[in-house]
C-alpha atoms as a PDB file:
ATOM      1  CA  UNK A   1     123.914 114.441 140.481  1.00  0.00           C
ATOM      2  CA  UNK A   2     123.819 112.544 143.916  1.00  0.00           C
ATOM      3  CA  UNK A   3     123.752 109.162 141.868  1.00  0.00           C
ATOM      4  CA  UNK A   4     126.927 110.118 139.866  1.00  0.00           C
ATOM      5  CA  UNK A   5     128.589 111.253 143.215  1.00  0.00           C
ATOM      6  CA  UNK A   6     127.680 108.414 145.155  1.00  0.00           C
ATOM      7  CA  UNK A   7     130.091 106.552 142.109  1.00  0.00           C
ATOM      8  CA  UNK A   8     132.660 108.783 142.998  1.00  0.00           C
ATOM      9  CA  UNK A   9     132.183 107.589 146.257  1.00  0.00           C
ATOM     10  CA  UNK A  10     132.606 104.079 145.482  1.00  0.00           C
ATOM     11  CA  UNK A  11     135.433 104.005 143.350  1.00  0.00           C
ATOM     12  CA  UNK A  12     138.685 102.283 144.343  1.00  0.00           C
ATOM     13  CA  UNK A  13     141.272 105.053 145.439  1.00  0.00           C
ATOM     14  CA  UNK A  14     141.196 108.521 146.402  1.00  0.00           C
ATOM     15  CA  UNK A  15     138.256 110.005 143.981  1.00  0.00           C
ATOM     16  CA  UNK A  16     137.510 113.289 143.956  1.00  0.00           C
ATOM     17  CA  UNK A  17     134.302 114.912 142.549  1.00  0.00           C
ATOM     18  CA  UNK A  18     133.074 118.747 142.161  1.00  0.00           C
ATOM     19  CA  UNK A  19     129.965 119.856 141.256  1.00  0.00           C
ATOM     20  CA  UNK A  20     129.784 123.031 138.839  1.00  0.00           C
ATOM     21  CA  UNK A  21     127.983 125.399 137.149  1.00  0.00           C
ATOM     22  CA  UNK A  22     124.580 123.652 137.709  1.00  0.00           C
ATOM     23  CA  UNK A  23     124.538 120.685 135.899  1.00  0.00           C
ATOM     24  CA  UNK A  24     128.072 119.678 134.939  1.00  0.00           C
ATOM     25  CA  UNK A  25     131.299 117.847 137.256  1.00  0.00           C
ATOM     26  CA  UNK A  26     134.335 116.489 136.981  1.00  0.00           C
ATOM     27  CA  UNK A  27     135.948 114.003 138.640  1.00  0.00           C
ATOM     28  CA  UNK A  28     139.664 112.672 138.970  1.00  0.00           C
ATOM     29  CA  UNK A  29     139.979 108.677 138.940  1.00  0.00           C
ATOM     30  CA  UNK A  30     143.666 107.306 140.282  1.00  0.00           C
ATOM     31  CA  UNK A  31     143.752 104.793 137.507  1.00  0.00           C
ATOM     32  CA  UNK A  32     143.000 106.113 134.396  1.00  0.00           C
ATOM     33  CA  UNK A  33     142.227 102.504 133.087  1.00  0.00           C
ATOM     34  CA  UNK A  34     139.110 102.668 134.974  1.00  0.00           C
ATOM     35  CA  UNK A  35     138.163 105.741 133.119  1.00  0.00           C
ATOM     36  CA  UNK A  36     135.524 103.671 130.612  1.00  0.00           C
ATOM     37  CA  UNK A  37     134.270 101.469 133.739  1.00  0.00           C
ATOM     38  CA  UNK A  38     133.488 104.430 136.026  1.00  0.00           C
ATOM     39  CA  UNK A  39     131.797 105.708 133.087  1.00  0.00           C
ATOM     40  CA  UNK A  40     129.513 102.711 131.757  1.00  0.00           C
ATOM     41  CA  UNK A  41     128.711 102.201 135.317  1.00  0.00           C
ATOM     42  CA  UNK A  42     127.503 106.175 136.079  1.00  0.00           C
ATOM     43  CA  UNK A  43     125.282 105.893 132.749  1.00  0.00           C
ATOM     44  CA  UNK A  44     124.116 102.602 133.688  1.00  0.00           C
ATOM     45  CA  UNK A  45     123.178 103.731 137.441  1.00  0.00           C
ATOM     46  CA  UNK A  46     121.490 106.806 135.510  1.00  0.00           C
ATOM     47  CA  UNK A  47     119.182 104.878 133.268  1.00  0.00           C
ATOM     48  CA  UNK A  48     118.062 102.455 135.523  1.00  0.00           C
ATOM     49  CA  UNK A  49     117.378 105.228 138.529  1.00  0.00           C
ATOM     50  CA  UNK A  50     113.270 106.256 137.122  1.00  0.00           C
ATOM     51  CA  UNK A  51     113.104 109.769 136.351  1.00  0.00           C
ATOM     52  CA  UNK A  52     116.995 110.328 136.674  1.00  0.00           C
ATOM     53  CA  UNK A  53     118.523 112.858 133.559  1.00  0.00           C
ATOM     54  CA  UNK A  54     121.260 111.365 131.722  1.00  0.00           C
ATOM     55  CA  UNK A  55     124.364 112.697 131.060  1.00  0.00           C
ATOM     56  CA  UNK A  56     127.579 113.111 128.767  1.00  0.00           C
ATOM     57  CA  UNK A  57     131.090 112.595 129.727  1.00  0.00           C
ATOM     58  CA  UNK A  58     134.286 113.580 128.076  1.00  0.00           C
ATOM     59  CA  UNK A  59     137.445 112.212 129.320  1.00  0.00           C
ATOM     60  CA  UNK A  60     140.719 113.359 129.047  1.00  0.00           C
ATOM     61  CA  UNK A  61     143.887 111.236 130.461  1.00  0.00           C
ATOM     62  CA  UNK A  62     147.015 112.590 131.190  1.00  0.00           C
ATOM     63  CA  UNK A  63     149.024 114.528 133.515  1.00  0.00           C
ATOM     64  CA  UNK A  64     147.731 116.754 136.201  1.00  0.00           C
ATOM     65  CA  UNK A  65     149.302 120.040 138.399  1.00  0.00           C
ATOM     66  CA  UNK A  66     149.370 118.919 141.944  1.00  0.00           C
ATOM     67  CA  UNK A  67     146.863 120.612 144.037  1.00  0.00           C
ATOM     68  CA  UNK A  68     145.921 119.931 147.741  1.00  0.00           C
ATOM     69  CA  UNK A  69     141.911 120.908 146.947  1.00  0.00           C
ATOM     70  CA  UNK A  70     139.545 118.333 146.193  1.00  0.00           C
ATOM     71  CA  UNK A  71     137.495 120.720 144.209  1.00  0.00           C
ATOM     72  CA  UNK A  72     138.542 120.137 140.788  1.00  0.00           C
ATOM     73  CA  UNK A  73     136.625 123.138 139.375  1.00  0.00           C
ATOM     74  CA  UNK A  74     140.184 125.163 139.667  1.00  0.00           C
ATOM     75  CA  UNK A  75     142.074 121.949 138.906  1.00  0.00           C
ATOM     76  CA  UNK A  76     144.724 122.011 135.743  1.00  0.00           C
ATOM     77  CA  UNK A  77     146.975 120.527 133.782  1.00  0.00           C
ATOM     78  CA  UNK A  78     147.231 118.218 130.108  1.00  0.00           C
ATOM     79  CA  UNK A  79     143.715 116.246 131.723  1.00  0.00           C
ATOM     80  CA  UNK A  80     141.723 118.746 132.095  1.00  0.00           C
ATOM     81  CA  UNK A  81     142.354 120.217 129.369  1.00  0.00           C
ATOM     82  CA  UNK A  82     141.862 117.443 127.476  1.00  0.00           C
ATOM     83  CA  UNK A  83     138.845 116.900 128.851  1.00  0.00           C
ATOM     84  CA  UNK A  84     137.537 120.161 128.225  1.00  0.00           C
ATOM     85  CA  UNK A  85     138.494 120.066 125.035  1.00  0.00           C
ATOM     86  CA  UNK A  86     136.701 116.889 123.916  1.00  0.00           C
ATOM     87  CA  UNK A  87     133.854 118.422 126.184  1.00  0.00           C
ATOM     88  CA  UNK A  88     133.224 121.224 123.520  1.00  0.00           C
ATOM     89  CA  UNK A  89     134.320 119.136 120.394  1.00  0.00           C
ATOM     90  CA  UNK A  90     131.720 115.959 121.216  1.00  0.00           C
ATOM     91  CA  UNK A  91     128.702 115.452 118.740  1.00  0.00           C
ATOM     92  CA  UNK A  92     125.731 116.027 120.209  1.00  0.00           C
ATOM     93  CA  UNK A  93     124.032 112.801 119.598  1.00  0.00           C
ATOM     94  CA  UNK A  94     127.497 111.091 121.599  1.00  0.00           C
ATOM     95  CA  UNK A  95     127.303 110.134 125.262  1.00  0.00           C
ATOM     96  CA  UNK A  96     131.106 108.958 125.972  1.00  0.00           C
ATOM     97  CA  UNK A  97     134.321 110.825 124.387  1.00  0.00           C
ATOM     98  CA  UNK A  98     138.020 110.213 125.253  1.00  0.00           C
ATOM     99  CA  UNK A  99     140.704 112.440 124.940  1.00  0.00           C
ATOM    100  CA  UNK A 100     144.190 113.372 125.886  1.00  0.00           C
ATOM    101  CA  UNK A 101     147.568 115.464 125.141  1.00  0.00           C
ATOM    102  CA  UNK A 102     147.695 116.215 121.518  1.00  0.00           C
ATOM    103  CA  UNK A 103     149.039 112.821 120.055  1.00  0.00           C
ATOM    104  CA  UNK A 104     148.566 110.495 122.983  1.00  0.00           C
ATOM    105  CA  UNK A 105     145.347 109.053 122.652  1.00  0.00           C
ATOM    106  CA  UNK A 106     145.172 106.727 119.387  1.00  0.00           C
ATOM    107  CA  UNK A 107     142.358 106.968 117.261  1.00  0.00           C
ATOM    108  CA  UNK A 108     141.023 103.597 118.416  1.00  0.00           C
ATOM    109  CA  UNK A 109     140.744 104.097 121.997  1.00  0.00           C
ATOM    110  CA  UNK A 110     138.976 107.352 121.126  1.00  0.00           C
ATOM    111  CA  UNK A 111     136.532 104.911 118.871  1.00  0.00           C
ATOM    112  CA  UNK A 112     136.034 102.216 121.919  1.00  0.00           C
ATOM    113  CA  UNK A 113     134.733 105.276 123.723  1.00  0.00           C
ATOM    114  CA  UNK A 114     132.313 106.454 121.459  1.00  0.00           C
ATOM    115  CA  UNK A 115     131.072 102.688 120.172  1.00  0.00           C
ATOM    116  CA  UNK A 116     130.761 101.668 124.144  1.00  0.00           C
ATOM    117  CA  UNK A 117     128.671 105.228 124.318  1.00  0.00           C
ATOM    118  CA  UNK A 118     126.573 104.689 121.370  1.00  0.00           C
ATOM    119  CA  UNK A 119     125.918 100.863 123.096  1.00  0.00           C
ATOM    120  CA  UNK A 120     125.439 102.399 126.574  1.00  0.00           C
ATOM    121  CA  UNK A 121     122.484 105.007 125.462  1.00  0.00           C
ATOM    122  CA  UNK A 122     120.119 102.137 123.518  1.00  0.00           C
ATOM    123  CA  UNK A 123     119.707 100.107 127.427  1.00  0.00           C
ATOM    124  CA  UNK A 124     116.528  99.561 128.419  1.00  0.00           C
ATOM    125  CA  UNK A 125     116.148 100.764 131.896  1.00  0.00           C
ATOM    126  CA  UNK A 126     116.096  96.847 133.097  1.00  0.00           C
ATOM    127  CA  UNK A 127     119.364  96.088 131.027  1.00  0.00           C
ATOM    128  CA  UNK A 128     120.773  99.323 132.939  1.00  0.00           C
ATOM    129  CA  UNK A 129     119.735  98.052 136.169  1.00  0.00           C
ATOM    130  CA  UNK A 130     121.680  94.581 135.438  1.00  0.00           C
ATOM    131  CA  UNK A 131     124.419  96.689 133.912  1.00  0.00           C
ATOM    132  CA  UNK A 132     124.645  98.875 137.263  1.00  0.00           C
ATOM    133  CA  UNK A 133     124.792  95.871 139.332  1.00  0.00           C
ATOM    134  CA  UNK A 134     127.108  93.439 137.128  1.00  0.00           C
ATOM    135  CA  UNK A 135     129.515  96.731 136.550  1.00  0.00           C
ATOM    136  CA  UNK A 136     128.541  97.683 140.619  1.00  0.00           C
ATOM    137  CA  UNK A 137     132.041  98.030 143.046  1.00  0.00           C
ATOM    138  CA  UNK A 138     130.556  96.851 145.663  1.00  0.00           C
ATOM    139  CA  UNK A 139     130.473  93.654 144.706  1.00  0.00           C
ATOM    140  CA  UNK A 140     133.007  91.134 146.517  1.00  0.00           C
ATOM    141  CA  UNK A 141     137.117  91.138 145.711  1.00  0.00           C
ATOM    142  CA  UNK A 142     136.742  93.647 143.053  1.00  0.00           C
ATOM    143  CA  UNK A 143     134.958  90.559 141.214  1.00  0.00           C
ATOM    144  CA  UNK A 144     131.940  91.346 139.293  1.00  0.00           C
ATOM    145  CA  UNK A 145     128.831  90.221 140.980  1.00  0.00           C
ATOM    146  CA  UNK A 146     127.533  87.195 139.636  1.00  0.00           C
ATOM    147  CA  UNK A 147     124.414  86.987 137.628  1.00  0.00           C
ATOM    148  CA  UNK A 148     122.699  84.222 140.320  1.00  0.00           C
ATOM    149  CA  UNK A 149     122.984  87.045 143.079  1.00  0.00           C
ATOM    150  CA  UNK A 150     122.017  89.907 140.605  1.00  0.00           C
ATOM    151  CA  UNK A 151     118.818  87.413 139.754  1.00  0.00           C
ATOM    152  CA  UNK A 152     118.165  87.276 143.373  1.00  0.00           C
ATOM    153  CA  UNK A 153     118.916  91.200 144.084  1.00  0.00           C
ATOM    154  CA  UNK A 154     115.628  91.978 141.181  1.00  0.00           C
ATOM    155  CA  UNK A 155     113.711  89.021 141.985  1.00  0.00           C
ATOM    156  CA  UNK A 156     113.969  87.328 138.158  1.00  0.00           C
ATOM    157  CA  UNK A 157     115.885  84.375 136.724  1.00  0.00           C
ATOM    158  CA  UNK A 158     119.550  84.110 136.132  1.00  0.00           C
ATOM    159  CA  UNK A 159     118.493  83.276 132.736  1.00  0.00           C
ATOM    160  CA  UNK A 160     116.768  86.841 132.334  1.00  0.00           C
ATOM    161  CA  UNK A 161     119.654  88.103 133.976  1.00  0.00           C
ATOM    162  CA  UNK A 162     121.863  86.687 130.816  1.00  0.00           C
ATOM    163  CA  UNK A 163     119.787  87.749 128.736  1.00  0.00           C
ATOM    164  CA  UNK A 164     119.704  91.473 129.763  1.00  0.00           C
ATOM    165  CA  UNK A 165     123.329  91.262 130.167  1.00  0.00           C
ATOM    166  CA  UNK A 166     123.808  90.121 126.414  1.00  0.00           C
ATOM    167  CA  UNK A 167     120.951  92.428 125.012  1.00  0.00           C
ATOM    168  CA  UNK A 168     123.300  95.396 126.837  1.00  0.00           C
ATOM    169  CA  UNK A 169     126.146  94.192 124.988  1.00  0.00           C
ATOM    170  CA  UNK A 170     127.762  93.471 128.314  1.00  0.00           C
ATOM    171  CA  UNK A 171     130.209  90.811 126.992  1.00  0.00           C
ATOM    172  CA  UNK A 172     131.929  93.000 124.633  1.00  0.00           C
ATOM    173  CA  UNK A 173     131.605  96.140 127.074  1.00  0.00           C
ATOM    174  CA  UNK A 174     133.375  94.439 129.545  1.00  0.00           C
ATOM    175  CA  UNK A 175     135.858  93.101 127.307  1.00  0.00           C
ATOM    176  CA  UNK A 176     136.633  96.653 126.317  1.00  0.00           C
ATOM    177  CA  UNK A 177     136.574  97.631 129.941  1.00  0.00           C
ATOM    178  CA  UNK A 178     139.447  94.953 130.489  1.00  0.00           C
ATOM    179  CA  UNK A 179     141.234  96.158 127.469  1.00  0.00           C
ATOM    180  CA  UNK A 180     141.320  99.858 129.143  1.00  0.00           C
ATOM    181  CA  UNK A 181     142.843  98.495 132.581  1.00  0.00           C
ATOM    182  CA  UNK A 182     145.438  96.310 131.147  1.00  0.00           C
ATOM    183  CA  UNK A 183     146.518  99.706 128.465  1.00  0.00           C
ATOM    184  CA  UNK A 184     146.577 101.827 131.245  1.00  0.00           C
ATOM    185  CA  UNK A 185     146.799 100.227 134.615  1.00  0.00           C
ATOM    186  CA  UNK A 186     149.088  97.434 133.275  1.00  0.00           C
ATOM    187  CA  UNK A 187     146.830  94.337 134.826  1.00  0.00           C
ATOM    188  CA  UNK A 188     142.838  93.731 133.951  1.00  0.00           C
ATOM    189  CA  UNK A 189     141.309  93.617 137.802  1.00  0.00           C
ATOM    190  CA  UNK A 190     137.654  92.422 136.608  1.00  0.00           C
ATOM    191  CA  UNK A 191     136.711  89.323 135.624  1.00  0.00           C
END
């Protein structure tokens, strides 16, 4: 739970993130177009953290009713609902699932979620830990960290870097990633 906060943390814009009943949360992103980054990059912390559980996320863009509390356990509106919703419809065997107001979600966004899911849960723990750090928003201008400085950060080659990075699907992760900010956000702000 701290790892998956401490992405909440990170994340560009106000981010808020509750903690309920035991082992589930929410949290609200700003943007929804960074909805299927934050998420490849909490599963991708999680796998590559020894011993850490894994987890499932449902999604649900959309509208929200204004509250002033940060603890989204109470929050409401078309979002959370949606959320909630494709919380207690998702397969068990899924790890990502998108949803949103009845009609505003198209059937292949909903599909990018699940196919970067069912790519997300076969990582290795050392493609996870390159995932965590390419996908990491820490790294400098909002760029994604190169693979040199990733090589240098767990003491291997770039080359093994690449090829965890392509064994993770990363190239066509990321290209999904970018297709989620420009649908949503209007620009693609990783390169």
């Amino acid at each position: 739970m701290a790892l998956i906060q401490h992405c909440a943390t990170q994340i560009e814009g106000p981010t808020d993130f509750t903690r309920f009943r035991g082992d589930g949360w929410q949290m609200r992103l700003v943007q929804p177009g960074d909805c299927l980054w934050a998420c490849l990059l909490i599963l991708a912390r999680l796998r590559a953290q020894e011993g850490a559980l894994g987890t499932r996320i449902a999604v649900g863009i959309g509208e929200e009713y204004p509250t002033d509390a940060s603890d989204l356990s109470t929050a409401m509106g078309p979002a959370f609902t949606a959320s909630g919703r494709a919380l207690e419809q998702m397969k068990p065997d899924r790890l990502l699932t998108l949803d949103g107001p009845k009609g505003s979600i198209d059937a292949f966004r909903k599909l990018a979620f699940v196919i970067a899911g069912d790519l997300a849960g076969r990582w290795s723990v050392s493609q996870a830990e390159a995932m965590a750090l390419k996908l990491d928003v820490d790294s400098p201008a909002g760029d994604r960290e190169s693979n040199d400085r990733i090589a240098r950060q767990l003491g291997i080659t770039r080359q093994a870097v690449d090829a965890r990075l392509k064994a993770a699907d990363y190239p066509i992760l990321n290209d999904a990633i970018e297709a989620f900010l420009q649908a949503y956000n209007g620009e693609a702000k990783h390169a």
